[in-house]
PDB file of N, CA and C in Angstrom:
ATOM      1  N   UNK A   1      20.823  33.344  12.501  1.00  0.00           N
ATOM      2  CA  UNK A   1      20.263  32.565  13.590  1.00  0.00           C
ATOM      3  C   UNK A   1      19.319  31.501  13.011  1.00  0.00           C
ATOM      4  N   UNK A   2      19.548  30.048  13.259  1.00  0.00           N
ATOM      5  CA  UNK A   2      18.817  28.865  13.331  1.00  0.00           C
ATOM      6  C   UNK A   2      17.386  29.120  13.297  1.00  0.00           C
ATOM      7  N   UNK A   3      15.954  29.040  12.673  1.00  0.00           N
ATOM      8  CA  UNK A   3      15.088  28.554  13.985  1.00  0.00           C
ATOM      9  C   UNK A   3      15.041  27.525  14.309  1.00  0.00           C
ATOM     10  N   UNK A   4      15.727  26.452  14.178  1.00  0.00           N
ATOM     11  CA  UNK A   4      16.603  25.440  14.760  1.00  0.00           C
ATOM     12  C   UNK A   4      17.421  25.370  16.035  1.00  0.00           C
ATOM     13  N   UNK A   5      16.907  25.762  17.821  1.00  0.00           N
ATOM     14  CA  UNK A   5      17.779  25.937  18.225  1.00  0.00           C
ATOM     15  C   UNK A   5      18.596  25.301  18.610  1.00  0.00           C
ATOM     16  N   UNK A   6      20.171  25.712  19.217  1.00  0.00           N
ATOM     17  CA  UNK A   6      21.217  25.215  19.591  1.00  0.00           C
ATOM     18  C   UNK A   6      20.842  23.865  20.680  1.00  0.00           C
ATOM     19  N   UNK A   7      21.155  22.470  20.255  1.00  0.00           N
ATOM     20  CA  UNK A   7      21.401  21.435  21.038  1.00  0.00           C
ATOM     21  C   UNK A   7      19.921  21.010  20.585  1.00  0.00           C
ATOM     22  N   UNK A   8      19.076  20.904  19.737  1.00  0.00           N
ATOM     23  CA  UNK A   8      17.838  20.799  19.221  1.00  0.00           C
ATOM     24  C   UNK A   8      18.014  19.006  18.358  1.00  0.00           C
ATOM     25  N   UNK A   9      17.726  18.208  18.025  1.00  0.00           N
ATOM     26  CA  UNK A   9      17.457  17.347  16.951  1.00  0.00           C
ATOM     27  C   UNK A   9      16.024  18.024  16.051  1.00  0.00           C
ATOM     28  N   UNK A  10      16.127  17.439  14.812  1.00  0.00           N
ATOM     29  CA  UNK A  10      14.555  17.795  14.065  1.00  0.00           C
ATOM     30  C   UNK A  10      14.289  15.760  14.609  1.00  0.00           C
ATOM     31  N   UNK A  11      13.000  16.007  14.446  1.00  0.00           N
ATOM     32  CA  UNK A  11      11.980  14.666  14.208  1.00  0.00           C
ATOM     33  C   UNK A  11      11.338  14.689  13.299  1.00  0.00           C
ATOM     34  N   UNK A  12      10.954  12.961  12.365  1.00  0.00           N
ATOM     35  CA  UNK A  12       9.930  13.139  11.396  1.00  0.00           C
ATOM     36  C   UNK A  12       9.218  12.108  12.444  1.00  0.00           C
ATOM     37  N   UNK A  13       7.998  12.882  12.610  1.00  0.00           N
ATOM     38  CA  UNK A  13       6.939  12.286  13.677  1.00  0.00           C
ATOM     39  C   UNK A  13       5.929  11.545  12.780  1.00  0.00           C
ATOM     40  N   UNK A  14       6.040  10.298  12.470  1.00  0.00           N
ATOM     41  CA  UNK A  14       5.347   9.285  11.463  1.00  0.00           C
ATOM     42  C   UNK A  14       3.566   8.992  12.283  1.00  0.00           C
ATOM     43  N   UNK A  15       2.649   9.730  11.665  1.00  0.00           N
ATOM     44  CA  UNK A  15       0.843   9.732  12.704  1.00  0.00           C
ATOM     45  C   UNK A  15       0.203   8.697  11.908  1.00  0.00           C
ATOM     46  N   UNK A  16      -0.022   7.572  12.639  1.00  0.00           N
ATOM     47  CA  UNK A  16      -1.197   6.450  11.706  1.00  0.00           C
ATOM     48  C   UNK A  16      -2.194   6.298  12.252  1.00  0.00           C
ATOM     49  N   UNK A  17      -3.014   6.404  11.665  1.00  0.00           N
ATOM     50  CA  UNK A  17      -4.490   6.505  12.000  1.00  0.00           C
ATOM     51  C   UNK A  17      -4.729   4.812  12.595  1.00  0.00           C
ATOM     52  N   UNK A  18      -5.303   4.643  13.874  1.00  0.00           N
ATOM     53  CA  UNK A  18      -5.759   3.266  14.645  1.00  0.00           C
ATOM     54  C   UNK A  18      -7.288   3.066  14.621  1.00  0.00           C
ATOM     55  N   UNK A  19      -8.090   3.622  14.026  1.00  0.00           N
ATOM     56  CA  UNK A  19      -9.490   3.656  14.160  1.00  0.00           C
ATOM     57  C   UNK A  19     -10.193   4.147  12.364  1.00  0.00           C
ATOM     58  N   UNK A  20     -11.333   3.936  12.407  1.00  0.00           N
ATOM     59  CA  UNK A  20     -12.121   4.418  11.136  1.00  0.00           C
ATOM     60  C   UNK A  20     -11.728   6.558  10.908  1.00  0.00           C
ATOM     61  N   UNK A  21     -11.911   6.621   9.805  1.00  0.00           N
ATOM     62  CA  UNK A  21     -12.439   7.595   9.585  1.00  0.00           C
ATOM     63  C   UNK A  21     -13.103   8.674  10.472  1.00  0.00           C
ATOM     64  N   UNK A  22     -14.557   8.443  10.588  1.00  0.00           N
ATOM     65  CA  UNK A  22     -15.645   8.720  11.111  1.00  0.00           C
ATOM     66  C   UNK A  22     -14.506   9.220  12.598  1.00  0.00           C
ATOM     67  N   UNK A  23     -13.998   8.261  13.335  1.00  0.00           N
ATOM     68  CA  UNK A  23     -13.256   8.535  15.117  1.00  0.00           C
ATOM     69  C   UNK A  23     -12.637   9.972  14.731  1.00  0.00           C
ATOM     70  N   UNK A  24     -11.725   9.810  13.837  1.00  0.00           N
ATOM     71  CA  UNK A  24     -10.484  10.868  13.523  1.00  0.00           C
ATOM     72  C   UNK A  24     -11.527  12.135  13.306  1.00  0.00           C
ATOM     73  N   UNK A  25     -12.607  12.391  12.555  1.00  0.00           N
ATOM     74  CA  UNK A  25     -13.054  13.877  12.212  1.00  0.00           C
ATOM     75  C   UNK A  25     -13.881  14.342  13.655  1.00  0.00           C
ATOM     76  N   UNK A  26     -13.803  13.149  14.658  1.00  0.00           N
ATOM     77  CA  UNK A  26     -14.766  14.382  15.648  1.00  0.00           C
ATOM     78  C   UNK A  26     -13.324  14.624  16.565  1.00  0.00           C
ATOM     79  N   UNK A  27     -12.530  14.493  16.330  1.00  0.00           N
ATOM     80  CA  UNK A  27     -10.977  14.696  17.106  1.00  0.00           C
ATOM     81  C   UNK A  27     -10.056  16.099  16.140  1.00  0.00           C
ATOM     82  N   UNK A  28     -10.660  16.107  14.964  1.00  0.00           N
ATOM     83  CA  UNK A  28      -9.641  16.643  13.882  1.00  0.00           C
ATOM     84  C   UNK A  28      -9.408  18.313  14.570  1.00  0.00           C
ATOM     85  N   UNK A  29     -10.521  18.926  14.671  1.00  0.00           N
ATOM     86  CA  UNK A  29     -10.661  20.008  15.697  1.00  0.00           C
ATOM     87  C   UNK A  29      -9.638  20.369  16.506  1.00  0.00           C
ATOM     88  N   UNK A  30      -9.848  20.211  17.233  1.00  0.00           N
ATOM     89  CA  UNK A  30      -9.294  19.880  18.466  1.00  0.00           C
ATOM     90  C   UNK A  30      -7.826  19.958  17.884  1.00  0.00           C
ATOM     91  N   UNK A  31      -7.370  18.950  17.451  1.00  0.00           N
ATOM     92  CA  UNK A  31      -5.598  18.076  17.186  1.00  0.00           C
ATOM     93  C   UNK A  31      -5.380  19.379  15.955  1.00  0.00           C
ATOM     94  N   UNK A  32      -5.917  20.187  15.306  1.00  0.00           N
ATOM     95  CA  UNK A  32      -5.639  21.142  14.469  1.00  0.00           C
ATOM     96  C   UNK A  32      -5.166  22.875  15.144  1.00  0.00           C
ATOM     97  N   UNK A  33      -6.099  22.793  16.437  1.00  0.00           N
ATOM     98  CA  UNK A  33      -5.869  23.376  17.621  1.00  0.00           C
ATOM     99  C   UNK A  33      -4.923  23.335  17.902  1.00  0.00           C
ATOM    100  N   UNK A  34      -4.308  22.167  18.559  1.00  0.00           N
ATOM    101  CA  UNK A  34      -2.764  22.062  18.984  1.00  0.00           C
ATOM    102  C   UNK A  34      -1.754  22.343  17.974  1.00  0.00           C
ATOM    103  N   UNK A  35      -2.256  21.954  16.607  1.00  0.00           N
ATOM    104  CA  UNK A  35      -1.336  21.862  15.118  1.00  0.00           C
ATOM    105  C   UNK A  35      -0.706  23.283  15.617  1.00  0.00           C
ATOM    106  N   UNK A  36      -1.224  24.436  15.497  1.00  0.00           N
ATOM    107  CA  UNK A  36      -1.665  25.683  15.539  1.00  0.00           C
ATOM    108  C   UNK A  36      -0.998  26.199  16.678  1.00  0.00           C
ATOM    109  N   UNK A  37      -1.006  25.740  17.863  1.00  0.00           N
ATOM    110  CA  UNK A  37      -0.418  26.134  18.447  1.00  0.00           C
ATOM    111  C   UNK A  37       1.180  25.824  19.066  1.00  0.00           C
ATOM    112  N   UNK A  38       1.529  24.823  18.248  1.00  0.00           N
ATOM    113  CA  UNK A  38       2.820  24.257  17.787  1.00  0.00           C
ATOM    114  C   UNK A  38       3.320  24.933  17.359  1.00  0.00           C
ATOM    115  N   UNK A  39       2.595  25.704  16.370  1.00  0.00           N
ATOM    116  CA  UNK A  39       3.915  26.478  15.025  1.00  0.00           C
ATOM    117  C   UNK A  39       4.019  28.071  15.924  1.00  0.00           C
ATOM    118  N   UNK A  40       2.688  28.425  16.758  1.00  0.00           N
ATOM    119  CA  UNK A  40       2.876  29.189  17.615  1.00  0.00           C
ATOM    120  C   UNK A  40       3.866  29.646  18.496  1.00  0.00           C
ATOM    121  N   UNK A  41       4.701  28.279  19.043  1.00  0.00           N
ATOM    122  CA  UNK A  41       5.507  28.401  19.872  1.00  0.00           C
ATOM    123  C   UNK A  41       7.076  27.715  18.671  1.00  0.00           C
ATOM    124  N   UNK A  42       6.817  27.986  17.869  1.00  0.00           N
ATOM    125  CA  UNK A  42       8.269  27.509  16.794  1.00  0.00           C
ATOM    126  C   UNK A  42       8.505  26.026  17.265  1.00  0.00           C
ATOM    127  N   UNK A  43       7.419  25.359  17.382  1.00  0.00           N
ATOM    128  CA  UNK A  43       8.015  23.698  18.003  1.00  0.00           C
ATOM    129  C   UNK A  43       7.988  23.688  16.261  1.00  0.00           C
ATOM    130  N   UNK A  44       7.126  23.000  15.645  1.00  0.00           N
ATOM    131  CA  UNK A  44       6.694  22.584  14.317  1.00  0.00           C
ATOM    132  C   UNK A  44       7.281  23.052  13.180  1.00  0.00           C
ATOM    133  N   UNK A  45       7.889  22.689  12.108  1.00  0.00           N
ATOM    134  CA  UNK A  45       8.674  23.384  10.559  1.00  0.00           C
ATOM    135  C   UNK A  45       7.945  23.256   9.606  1.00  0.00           C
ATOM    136  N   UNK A  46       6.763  22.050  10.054  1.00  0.00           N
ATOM    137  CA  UNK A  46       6.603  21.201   8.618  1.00  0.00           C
ATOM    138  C   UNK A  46       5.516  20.312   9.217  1.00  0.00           C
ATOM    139  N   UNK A  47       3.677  20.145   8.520  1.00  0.00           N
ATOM    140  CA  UNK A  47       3.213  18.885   8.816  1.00  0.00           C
ATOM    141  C   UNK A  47       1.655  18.759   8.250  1.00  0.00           C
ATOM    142  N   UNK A  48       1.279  17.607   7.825  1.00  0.00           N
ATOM    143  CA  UNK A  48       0.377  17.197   6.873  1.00  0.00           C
ATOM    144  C   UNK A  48      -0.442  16.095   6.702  1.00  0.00           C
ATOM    145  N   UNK A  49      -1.371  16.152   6.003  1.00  0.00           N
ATOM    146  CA  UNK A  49      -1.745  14.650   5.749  1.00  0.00           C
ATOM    147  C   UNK A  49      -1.187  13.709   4.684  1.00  0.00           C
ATOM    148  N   UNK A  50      -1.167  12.427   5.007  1.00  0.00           N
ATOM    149  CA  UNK A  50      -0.667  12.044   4.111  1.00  0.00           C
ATOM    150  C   UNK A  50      -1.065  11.369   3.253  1.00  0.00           C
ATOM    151  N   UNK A  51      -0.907  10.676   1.677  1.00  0.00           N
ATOM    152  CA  UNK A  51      -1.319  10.857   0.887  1.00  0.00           C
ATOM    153  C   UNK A  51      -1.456   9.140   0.464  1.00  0.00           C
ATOM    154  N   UNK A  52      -2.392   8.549   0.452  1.00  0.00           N
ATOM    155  CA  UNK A  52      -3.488   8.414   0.859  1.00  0.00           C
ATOM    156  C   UNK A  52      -3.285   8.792   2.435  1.00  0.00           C
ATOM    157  N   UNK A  53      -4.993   9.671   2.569  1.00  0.00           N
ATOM    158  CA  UNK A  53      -5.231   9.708   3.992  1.00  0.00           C
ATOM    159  C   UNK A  53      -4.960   8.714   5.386  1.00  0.00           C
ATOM    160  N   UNK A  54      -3.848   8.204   5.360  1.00  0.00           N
ATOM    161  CA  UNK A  54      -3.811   7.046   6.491  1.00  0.00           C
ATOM    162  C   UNK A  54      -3.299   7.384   7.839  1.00  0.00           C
ATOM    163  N   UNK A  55      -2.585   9.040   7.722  1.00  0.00           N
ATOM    164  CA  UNK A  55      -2.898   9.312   8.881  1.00  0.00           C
ATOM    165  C   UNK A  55      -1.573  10.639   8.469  1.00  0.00           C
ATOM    166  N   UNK A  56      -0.835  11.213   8.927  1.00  0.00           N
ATOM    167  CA  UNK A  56       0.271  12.617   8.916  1.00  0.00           C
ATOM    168  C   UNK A  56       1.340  12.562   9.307  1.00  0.00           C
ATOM    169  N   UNK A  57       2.197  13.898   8.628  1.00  0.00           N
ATOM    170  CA  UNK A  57       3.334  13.850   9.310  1.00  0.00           C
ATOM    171  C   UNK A  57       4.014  14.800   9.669  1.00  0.00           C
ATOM    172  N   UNK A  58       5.166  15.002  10.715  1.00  0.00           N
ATOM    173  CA  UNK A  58       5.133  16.175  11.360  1.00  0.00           C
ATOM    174  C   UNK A  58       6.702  16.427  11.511  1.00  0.00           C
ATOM    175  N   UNK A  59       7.204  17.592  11.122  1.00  0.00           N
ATOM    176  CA  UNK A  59       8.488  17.817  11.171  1.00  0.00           C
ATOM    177  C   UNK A  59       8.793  18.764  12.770  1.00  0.00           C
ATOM    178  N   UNK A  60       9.702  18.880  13.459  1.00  0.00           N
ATOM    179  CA  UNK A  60       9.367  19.318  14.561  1.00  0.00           C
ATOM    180  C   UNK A  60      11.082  18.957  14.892  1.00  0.00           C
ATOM    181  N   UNK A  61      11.161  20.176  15.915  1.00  0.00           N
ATOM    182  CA  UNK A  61      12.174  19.981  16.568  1.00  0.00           C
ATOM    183  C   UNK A  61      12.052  20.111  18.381  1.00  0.00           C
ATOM    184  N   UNK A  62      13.080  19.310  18.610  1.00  0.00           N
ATOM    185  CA  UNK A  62      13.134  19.106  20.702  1.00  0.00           C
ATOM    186  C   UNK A  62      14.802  18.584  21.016  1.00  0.00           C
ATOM    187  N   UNK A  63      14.761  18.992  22.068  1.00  0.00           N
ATOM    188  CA  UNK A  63      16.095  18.182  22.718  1.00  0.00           C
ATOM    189  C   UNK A  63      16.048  17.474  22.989  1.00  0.00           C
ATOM    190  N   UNK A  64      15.404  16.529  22.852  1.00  0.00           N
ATOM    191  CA  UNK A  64      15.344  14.845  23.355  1.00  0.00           C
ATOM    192  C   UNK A  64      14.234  14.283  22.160  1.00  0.00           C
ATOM    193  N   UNK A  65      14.313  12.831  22.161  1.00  0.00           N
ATOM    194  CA  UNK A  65      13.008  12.149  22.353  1.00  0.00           C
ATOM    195  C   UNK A  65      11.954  12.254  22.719  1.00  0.00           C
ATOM    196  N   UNK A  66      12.486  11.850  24.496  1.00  0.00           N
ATOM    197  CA  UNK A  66      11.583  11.953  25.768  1.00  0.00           C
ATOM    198  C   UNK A  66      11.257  13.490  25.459  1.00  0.00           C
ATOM    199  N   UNK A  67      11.605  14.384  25.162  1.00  0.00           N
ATOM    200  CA  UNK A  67      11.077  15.693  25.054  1.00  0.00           C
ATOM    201  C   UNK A  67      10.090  15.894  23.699  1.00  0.00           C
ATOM    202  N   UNK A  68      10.307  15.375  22.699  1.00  0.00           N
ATOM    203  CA  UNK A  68       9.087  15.326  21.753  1.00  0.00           C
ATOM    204  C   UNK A  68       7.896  13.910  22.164  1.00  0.00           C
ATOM    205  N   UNK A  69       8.349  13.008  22.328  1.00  0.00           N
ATOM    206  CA  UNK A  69       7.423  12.311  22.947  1.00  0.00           C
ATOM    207  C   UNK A  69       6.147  13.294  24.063  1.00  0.00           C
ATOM    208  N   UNK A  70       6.778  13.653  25.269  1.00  0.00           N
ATOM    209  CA  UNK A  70       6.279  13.990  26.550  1.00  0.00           C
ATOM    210  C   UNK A  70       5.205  15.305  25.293  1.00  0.00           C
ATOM    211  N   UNK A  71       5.811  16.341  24.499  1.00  0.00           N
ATOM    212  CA  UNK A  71       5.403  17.633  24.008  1.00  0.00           C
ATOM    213  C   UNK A  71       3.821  16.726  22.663  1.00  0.00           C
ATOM    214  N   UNK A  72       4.510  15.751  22.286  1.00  0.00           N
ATOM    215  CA  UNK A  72       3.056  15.217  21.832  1.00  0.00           C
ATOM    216  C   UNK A  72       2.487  14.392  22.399  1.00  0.00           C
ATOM    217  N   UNK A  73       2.391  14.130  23.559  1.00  0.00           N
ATOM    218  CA  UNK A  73       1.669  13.523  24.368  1.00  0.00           C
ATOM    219  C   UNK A  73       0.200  14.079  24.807  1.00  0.00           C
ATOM    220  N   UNK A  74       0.512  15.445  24.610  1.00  0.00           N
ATOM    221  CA  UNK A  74      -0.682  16.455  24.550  1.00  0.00           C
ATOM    222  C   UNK A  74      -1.651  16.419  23.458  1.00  0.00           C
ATOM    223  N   UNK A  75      -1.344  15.962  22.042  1.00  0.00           N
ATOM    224  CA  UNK A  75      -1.964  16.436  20.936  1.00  0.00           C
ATOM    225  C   UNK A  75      -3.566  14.990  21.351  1.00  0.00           C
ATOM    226  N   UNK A  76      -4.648  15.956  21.045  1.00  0.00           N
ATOM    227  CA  UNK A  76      -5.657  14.803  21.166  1.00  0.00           C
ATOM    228  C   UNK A  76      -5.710  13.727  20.210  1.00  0.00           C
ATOM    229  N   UNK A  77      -5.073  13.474  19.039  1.00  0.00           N
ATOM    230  CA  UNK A  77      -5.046  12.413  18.118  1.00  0.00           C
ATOM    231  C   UNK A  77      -4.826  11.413  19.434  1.00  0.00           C
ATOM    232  N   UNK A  78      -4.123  11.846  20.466  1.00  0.00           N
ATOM    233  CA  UNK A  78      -2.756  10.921  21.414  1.00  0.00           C
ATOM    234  C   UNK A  78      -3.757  10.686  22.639  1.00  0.00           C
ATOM    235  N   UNK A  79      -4.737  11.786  22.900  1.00  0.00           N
ATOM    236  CA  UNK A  79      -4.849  11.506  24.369  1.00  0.00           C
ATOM    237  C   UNK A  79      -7.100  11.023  23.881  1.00  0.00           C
ATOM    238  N   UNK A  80      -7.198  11.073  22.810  1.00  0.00           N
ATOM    239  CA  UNK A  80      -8.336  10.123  22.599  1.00  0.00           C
ATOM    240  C   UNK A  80      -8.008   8.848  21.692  1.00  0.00           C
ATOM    241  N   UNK A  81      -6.498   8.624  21.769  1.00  0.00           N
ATOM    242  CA  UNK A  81      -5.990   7.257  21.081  1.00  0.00           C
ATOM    243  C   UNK A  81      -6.926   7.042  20.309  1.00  0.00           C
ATOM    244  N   UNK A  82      -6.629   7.402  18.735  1.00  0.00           N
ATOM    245  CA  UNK A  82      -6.818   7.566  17.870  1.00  0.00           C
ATOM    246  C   UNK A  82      -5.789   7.409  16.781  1.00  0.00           C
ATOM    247  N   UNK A  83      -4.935   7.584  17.116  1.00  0.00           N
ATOM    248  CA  UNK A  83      -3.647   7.599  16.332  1.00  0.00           C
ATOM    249  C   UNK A  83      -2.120   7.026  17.084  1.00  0.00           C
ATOM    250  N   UNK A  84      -1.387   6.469  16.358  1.00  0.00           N
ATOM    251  CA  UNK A  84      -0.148   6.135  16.907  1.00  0.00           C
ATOM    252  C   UNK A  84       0.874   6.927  16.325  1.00  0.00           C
ATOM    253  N   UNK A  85       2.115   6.734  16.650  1.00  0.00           N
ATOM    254  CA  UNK A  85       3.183   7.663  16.644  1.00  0.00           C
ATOM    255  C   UNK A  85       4.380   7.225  16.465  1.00  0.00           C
ATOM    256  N   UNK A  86       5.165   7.086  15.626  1.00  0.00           N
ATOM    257  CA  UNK A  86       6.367   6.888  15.379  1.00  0.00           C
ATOM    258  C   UNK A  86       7.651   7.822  15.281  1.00  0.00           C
ATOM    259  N   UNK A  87       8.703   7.777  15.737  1.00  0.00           N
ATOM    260  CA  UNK A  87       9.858   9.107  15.516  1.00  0.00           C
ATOM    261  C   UNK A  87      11.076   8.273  14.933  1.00  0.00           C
ATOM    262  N   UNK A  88      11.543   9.086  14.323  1.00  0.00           N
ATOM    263  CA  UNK A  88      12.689   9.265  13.342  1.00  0.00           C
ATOM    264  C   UNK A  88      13.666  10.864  13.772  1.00  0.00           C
ATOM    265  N   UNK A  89      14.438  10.543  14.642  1.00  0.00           N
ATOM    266  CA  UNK A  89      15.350  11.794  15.409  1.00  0.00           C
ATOM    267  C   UNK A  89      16.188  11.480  14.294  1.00  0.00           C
ATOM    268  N   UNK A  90      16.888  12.976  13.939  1.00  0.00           N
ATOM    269  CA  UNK A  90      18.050  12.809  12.985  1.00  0.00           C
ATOM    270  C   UNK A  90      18.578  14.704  13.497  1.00  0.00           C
ATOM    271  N   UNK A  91      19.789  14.807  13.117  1.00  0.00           N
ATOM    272  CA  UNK A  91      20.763  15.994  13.156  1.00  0.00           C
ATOM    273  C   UNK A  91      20.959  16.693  12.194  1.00  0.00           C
ATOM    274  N   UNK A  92      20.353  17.956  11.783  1.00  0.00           N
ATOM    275  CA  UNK A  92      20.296  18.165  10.434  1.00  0.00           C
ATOM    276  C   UNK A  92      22.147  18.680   9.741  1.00  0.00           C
ATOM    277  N   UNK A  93      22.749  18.418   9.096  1.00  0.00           N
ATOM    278  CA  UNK A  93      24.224  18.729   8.143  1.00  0.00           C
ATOM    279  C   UNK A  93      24.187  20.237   7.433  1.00  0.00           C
ATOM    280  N   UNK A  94      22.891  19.752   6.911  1.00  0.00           N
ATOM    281  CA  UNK A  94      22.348  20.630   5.799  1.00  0.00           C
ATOM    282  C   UNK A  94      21.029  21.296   6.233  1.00  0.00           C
ATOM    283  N   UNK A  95      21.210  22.630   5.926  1.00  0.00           N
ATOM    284  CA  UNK A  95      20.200  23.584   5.725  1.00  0.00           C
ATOM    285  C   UNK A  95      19.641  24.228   4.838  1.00  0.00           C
ATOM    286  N   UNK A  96      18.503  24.530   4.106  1.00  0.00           N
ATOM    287  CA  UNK A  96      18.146  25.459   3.873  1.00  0.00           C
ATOM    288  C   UNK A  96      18.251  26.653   3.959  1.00  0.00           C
ATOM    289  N   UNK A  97      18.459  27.647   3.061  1.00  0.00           N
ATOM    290  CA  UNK A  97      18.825  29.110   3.662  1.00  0.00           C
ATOM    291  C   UNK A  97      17.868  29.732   4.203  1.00  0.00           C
ATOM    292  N   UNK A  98      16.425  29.514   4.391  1.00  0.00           N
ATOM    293  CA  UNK A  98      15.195  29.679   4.984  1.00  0.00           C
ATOM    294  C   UNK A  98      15.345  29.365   6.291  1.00  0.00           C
ATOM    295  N   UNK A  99      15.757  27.918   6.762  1.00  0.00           N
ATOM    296  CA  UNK A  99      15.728  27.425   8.049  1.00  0.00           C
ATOM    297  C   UNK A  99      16.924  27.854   8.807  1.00  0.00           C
ATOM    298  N   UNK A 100      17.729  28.628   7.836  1.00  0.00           N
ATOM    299  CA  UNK A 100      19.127  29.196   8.797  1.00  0.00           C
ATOM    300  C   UNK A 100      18.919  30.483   9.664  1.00  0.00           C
TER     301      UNK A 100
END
């Protein structure tokens, strides 16, 4: 069994930081909260900062777009606009024997 489920896309959810430093650490809380409770509910595979700090990235699976869009619409990086958001939907071919 997948934890990939059936009719799922993965996303690489591209996070860029829109503000200083200083904005992002009184939010980091909080948006680490949700991190957390992502992998809680098997949304999340995979996600980090990135290197230089300019903002993260997030591997994640949904049945739609509109369905990872709407599901991070919640994360506070998003709802104290702080950060922007980019997606990259793709179908995975290949697996890992971990992710199977």
């Amino acid at each position: 069994m997948s934890i990939i489920p059936e009719g799922h896309s993965l996303f690489i959810v591209d996070l860029e930081y829109t503000v200083p430093m200083e904005q992002i650490q009184a939010v980091l809380e909080p948006h680490l909260e949700f991190v957390r409770a992502a992998y809680g509910q098997g949304r999340f595979l995979a996600s980090g900062a990135k290197v230089p700090r300019t903002g993260g990235v997030i591997v994640m699976h949904a049945k739609s777009l509109s369905e990872a869009e709407e599901y991070l619409a919640a994360d506070p990086f998003v709802t104290a606009n702080v950060a922007s958001y980019s997606y990259t939907e793709f179908l995975p071919s290949n697996l890992h024997d971990a992710l199977k």
